[in-house]
C-alpha atoms as a PDB file:
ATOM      1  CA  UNK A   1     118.454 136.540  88.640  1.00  0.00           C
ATOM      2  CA  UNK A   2     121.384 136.505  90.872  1.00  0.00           C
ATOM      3  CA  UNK A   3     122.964 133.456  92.300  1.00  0.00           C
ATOM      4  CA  UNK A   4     123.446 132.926  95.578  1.00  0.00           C
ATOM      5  CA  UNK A   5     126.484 131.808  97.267  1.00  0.00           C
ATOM      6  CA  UNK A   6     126.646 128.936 100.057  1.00  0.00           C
ATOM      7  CA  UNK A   7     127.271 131.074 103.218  1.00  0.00           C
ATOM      8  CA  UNK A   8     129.121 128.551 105.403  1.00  0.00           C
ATOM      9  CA  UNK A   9     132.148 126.757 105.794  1.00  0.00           C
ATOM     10  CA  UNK A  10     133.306 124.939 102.353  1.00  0.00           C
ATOM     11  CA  UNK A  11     132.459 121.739 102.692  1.00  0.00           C
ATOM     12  CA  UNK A  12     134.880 119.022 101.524  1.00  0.00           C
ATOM     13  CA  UNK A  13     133.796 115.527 101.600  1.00  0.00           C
ATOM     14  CA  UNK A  14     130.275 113.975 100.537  1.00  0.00           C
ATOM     15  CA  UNK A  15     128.571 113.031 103.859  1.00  0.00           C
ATOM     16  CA  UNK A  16     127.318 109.752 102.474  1.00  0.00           C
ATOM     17  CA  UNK A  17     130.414 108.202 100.598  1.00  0.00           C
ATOM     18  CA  UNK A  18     132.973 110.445 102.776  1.00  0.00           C
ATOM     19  CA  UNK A  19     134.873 110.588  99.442  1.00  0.00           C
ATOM     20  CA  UNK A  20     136.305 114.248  99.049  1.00  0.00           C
ATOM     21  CA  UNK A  21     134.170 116.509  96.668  1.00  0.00           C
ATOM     22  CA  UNK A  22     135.654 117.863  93.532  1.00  0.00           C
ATOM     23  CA  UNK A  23     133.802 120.658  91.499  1.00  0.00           C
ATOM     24  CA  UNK A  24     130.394 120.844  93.093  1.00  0.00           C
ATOM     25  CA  UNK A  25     128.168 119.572  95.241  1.00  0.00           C
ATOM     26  CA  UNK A  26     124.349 119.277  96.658  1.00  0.00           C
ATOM     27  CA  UNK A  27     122.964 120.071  99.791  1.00  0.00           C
ATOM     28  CA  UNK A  28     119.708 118.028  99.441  1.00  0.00           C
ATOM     29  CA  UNK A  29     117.644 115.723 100.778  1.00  0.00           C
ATOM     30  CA  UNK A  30     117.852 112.095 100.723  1.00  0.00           C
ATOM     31  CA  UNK A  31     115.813 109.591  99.616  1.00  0.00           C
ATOM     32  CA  UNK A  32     115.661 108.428 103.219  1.00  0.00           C
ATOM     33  CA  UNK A  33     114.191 111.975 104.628  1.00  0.00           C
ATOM     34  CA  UNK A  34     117.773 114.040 106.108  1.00  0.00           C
ATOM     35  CA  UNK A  35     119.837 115.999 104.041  1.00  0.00           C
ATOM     36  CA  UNK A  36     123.296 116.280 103.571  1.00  0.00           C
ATOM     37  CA  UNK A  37     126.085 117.798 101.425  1.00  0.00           C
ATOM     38  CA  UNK A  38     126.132 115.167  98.676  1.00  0.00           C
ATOM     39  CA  UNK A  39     128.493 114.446  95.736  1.00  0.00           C
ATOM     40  CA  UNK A  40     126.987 114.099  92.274  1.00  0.00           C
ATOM     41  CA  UNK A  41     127.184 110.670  92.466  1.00  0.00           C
ATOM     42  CA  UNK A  42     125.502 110.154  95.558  1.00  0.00           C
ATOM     43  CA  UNK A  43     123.003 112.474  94.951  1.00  0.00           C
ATOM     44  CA  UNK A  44     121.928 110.664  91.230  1.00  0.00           C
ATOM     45  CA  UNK A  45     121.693 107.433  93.658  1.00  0.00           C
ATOM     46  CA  UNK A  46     120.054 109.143  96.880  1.00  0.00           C
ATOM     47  CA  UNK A  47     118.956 112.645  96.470  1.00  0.00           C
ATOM     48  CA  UNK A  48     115.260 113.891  95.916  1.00  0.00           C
ATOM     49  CA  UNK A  49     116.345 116.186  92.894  1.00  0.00           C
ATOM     50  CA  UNK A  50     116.887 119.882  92.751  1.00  0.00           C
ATOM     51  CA  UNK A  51     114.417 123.133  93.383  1.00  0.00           C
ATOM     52  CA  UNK A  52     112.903 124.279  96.324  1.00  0.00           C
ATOM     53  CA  UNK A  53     112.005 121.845  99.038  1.00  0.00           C
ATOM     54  CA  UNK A  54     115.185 119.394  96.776  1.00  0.00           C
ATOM     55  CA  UNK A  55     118.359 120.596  97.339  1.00  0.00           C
ATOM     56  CA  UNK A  56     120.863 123.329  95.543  1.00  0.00           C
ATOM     57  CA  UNK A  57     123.832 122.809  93.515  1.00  0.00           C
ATOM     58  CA  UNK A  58     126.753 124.957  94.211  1.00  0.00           C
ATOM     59  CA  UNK A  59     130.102 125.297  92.537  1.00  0.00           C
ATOM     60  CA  UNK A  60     132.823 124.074  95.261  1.00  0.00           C
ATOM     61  CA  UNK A  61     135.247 126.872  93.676  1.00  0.00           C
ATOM     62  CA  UNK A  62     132.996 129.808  93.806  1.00  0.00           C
ATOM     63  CA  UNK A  63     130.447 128.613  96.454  1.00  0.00           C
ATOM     64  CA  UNK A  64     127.812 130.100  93.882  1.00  0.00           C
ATOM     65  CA  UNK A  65     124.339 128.311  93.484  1.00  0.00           C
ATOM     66  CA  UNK A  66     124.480 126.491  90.099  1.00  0.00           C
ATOM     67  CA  UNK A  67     120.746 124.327  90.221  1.00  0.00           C
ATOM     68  CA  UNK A  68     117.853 124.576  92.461  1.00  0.00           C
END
């Protein structure tokens, strides 16, 4: 199976903690219903998990689709 890559702009900071991401990050949904580009730690404290319908899990360096 091939990974995908994100296909937009490289995002850089976690929209919840606005702390700058580091090696990866999630674009998921929240425990509160939106989703967002999420650092690991906000997304073990606020994300719905990973897999379709979740959220993905994408290197920052490569932009390629680690989880989900």
């Amino acid at each position: 199976m091939k990974n995908k890559k994100w296909e937009s702009i490289r995002p850089v900071k976690c929209d919840l903690c606005s702390r700058t991401l580091e090696d990866s990050f999630v674009d998921g949904k929240t425990t509160d219903g939106p989703w967002g580009i999420m650092c690991s730690t906000c997304h073990e404290a606020c994300g719905c998990g990973l897999g379709l319908g979740k959220g993905q899990k994408y290197d920052l360096h490569s932009l390629e689709k680690m989880e989900g």
